[in-house]
PDB file of N, CA and C in Angstrom:
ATOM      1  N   UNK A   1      -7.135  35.843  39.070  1.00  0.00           N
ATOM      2  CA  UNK A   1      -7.055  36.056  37.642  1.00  0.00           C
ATOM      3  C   UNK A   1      -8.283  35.448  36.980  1.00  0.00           C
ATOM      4  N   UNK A   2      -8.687  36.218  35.482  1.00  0.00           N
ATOM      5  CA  UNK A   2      -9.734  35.644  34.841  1.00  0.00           C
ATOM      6  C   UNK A   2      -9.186  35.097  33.666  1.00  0.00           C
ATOM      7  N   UNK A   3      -9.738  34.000  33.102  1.00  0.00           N
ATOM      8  CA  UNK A   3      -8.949  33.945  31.827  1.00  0.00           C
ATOM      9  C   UNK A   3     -10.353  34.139  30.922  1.00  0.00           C
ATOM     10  N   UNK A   4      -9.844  34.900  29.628  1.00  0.00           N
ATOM     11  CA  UNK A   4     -11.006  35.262  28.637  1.00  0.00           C
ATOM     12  C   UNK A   4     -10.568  34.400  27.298  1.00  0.00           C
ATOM     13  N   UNK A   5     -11.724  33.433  26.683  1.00  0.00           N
ATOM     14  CA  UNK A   5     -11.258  32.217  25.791  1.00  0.00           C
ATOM     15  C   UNK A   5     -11.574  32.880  24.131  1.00  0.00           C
ATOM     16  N   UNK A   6     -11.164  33.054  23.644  1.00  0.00           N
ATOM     17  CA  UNK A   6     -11.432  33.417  22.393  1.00  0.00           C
ATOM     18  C   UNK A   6     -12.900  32.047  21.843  1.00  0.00           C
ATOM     19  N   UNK A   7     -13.840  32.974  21.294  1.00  0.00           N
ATOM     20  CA  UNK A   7     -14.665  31.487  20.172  1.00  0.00           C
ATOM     21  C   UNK A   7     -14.135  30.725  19.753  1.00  0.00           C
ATOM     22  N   UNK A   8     -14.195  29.475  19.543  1.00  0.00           N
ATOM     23  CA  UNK A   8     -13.598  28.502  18.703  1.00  0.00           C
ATOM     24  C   UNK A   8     -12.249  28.475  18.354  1.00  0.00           C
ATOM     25  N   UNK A   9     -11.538  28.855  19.564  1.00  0.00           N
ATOM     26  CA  UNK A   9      -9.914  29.216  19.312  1.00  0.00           C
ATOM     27  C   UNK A   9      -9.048  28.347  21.434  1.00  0.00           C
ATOM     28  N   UNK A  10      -8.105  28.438  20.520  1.00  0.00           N
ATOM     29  CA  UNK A  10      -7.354  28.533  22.129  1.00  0.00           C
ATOM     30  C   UNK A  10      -6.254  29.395  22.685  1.00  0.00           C
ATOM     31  N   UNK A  11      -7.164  30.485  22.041  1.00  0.00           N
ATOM     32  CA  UNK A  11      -6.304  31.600  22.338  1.00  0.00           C
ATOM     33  C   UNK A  11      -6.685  31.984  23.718  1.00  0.00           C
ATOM     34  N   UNK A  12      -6.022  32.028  24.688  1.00  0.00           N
ATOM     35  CA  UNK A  12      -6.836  33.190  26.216  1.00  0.00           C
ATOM     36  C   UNK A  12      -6.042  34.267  26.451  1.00  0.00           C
ATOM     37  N   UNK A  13      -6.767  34.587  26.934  1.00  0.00           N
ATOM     38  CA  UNK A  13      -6.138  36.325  27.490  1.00  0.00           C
ATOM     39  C   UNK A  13      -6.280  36.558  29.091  1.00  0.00           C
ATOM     40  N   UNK A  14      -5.057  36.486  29.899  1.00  0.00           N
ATOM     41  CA  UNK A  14      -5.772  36.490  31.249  1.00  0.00           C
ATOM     42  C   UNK A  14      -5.614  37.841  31.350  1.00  0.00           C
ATOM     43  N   UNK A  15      -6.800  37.881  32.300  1.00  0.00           N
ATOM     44  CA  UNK A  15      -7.195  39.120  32.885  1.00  0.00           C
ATOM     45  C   UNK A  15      -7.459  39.473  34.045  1.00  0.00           C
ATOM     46  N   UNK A  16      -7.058  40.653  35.004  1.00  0.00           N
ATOM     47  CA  UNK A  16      -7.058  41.028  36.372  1.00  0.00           C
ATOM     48  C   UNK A  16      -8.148  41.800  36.573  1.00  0.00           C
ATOM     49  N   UNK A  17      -8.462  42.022  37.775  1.00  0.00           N
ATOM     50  CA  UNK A  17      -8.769  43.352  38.086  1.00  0.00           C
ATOM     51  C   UNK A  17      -8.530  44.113  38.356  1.00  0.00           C
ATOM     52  N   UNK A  18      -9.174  45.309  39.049  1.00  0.00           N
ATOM     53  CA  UNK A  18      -8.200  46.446  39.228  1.00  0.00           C
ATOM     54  C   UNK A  18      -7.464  46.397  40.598  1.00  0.00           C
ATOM     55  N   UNK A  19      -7.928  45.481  41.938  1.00  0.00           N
ATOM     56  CA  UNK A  19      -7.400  45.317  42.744  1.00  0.00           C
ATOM     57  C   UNK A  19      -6.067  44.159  42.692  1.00  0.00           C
ATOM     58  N   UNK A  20      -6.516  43.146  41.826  1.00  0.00           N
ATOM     59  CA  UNK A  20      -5.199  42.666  41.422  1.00  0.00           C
ATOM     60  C   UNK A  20      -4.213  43.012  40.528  1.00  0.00           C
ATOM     61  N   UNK A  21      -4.423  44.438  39.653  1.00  0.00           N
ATOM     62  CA  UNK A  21      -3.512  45.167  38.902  1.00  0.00           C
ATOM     63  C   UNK A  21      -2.871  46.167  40.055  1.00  0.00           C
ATOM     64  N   UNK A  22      -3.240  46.509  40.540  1.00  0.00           N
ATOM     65  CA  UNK A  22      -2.734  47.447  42.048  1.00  0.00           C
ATOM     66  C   UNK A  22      -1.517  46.846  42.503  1.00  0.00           C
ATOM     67  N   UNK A  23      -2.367  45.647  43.213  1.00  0.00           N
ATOM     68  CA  UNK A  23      -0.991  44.397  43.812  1.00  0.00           C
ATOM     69  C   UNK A  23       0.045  44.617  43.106  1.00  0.00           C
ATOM     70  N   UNK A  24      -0.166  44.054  42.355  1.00  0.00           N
ATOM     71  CA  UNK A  24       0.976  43.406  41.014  1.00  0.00           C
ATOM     72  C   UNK A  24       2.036  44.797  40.875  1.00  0.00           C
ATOM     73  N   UNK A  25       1.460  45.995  40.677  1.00  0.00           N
ATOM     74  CA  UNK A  25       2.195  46.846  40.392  1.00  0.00           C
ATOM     75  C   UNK A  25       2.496  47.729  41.317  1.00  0.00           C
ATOM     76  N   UNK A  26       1.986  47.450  42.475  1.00  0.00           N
ATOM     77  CA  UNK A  26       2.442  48.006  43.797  1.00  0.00           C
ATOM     78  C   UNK A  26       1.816  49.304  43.584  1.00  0.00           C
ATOM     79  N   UNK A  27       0.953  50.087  43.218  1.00  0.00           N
ATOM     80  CA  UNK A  27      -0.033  51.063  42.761  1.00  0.00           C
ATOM     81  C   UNK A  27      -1.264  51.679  43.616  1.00  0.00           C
ATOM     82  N   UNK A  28      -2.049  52.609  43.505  1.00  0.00           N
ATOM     83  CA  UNK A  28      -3.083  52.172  43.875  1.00  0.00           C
ATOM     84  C   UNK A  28      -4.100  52.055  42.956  1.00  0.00           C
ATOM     85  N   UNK A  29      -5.539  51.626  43.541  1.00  0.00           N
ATOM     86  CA  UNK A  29      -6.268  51.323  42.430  1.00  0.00           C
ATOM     87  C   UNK A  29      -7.109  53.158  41.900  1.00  0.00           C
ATOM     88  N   UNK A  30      -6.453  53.864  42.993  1.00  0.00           N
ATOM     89  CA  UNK A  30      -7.090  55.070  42.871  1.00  0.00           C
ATOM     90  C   UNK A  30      -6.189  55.860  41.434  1.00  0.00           C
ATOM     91  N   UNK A  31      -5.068  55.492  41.507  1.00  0.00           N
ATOM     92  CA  UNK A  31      -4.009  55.839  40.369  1.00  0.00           C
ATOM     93  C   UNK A  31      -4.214  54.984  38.960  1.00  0.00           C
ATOM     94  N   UNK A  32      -4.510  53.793  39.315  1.00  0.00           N
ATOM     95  CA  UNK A  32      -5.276  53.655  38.006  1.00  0.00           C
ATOM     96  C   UNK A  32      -6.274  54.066  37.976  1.00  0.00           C
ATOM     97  N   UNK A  33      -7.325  54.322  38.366  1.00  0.00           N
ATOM     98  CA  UNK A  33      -8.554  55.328  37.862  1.00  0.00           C
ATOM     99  C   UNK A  33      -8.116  56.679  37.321  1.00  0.00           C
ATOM    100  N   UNK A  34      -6.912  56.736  37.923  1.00  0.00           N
ATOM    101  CA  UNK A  34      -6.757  58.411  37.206  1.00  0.00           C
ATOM    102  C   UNK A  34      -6.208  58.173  36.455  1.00  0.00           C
ATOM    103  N   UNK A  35      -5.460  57.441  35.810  1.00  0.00           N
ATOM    104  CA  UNK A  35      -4.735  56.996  34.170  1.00  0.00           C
ATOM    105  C   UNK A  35      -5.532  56.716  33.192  1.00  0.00           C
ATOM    106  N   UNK A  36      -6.579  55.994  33.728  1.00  0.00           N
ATOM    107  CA  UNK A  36      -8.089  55.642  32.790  1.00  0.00           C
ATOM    108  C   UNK A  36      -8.572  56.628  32.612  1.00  0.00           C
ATOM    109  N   UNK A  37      -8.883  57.697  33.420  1.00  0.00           N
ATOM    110  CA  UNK A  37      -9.570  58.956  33.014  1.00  0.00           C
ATOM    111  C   UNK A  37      -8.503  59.914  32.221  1.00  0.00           C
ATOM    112  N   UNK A  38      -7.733  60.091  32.176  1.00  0.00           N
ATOM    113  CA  UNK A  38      -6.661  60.553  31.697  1.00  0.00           C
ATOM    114  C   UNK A  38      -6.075  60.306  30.368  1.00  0.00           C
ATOM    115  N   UNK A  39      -6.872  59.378  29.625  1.00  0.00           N
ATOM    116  CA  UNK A  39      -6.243  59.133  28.625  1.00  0.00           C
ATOM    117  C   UNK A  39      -4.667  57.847  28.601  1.00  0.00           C
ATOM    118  N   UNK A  40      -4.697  57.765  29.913  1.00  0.00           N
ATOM    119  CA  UNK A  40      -2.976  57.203  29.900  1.00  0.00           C
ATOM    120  C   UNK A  40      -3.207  55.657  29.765  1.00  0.00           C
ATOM    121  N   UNK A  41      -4.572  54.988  30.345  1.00  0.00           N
ATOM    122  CA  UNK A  41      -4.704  53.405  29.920  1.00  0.00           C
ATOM    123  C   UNK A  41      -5.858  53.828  29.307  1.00  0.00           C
ATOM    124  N   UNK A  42      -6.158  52.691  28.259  1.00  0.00           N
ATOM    125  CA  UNK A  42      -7.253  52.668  27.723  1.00  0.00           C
ATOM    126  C   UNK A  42      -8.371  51.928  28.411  1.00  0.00           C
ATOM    127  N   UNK A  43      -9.791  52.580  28.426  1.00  0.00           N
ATOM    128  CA  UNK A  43     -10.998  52.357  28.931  1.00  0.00           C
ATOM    129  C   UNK A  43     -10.612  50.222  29.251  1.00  0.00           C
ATOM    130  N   UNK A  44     -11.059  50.089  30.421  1.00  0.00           N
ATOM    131  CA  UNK A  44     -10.960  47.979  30.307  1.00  0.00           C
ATOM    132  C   UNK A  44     -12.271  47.532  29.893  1.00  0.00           C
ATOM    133  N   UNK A  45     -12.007  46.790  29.781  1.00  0.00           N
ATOM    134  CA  UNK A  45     -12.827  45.475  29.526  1.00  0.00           C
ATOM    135  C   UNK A  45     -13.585  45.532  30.819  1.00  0.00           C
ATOM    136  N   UNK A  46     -15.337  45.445  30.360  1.00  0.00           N
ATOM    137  CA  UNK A  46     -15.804  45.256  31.597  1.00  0.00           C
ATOM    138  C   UNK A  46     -16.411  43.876  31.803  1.00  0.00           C
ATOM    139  N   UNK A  47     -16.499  43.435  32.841  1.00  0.00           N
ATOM    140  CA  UNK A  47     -17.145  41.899  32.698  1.00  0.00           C
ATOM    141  C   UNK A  47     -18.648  41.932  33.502  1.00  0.00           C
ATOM    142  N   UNK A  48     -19.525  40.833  33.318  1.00  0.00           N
ATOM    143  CA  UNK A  48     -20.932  41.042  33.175  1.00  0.00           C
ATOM    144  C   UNK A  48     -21.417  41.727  34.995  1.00  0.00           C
ATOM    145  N   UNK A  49     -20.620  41.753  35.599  1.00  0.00           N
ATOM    146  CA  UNK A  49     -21.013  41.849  37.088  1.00  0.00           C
ATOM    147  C   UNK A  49     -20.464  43.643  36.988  1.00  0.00           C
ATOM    148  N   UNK A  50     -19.809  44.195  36.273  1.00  0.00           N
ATOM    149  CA  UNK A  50     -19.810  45.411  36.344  1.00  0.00           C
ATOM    150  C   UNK A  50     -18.144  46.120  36.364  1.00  0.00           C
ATOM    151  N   UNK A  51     -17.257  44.902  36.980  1.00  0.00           N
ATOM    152  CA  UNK A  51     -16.159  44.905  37.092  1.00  0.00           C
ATOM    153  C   UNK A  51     -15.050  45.370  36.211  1.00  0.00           C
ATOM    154  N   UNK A  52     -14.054  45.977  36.381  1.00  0.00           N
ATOM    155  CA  UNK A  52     -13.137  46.339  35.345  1.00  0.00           C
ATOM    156  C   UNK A  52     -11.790  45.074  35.179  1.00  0.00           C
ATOM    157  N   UNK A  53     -11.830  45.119  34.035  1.00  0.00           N
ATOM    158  CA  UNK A  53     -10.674  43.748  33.479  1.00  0.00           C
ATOM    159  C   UNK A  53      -9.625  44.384  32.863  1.00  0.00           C
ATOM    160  N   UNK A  54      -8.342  43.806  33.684  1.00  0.00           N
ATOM    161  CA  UNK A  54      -7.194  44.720  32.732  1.00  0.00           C
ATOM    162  C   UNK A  54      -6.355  43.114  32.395  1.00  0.00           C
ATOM    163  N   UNK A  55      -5.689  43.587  31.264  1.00  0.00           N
ATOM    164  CA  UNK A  55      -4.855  42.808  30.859  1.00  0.00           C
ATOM    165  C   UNK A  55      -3.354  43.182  30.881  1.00  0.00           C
ATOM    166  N   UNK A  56      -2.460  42.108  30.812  1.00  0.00           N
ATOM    167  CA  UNK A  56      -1.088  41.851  30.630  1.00  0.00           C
ATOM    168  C   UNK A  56      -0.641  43.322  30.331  1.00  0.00           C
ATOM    169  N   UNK A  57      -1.300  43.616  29.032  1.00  0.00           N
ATOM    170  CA  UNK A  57      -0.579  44.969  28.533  1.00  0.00           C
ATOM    171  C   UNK A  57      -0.729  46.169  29.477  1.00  0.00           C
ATOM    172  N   UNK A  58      -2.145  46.366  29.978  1.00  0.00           N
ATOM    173  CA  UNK A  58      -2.312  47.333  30.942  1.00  0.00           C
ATOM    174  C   UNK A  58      -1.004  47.465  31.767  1.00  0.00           C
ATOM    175  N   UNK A  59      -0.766  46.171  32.511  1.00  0.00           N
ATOM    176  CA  UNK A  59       0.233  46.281  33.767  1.00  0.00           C
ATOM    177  C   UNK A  59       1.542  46.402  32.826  1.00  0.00           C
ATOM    178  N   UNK A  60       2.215  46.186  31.632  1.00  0.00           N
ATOM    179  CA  UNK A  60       3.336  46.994  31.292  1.00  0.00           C
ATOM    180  C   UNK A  60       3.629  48.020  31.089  1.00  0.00           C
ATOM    181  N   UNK A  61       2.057  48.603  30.673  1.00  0.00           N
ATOM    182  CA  UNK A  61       2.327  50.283  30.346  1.00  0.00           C
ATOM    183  C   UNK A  61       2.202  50.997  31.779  1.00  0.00           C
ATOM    184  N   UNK A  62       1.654  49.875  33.030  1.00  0.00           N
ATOM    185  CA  UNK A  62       1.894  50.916  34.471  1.00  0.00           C
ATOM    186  C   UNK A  62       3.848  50.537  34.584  1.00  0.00           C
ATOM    187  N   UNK A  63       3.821  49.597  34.792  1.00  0.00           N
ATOM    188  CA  UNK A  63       5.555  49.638  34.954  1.00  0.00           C
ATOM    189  C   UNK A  63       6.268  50.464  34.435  1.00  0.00           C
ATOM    190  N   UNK A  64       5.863  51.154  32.727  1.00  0.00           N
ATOM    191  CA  UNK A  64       6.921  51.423  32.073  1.00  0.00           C
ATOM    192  C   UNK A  64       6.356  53.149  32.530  1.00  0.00           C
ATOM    193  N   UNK A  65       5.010  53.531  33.112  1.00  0.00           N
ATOM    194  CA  UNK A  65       4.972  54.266  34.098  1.00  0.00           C
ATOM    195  C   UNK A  65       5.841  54.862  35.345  1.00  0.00           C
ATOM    196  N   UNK A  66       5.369  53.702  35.686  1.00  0.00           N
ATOM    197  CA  UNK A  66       6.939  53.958  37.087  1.00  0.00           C
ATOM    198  C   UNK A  66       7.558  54.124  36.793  1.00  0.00           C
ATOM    199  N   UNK A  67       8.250  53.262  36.013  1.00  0.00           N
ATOM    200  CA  UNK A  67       9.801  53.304  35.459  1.00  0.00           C
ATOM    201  C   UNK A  67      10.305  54.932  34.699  1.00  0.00           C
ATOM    202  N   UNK A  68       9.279  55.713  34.086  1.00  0.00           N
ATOM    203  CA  UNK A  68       9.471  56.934  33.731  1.00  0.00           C
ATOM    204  C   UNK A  68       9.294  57.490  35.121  1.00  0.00           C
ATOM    205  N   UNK A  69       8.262  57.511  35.797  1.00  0.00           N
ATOM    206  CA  UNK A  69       8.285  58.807  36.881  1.00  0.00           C
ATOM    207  C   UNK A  69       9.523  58.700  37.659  1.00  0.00           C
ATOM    208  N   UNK A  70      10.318  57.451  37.568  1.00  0.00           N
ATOM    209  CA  UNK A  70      11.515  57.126  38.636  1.00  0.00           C
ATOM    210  C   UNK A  70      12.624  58.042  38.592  1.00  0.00           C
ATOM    211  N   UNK A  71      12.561  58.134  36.701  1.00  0.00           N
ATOM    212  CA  UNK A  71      14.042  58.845  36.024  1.00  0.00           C
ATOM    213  C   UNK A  71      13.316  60.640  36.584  1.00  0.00           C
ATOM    214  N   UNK A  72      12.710  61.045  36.783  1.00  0.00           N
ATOM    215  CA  UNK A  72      12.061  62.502  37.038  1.00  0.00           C
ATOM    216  C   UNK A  72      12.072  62.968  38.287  1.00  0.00           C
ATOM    217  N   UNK A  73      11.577  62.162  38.981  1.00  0.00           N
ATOM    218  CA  UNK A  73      11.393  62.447  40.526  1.00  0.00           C
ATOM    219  C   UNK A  73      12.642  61.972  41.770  1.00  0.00           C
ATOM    220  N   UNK A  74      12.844  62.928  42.389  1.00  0.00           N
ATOM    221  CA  UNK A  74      14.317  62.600  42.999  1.00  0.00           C
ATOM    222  C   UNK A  74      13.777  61.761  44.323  1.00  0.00           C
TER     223      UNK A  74
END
């Protein structure tokens, strides 16, 4: 995990990548690339090495993903 610090605040935001958003959501990272292109997550956060950064919210809207394709697919 990364944590991202707000300026002059103590606010953070942790943040994954896309191989640790995969894990987490049991996914692949190839399925999130196609949700990103797709309109279905929004473009991440990139960090200075080139990397893609997802946050907290990313990985609820993949769950609540699954959780729809579950009720559809037998």
């Amino acid at each position: 995990m990364t944590n991202l610090y707000m300026k002059n605040t103590n606010i953070g935001i942790e943040l994954m990548t896309k191989g640790e958003l995969a894990k987490r959501t049991g996914i692949s990272a190839a399925a999130i690339r196609y949700y990103e292109e797709n309109g279905i997550l929004p473009v991440p956060i990139r960090y200075s090495n080139g990397y893609r950064l997802y946050t907290e919210d990313d990985l609820l809207k993949i769950e609540f993903i699954k959780g729809a394709k579950s009720l559809v697919t037998p």
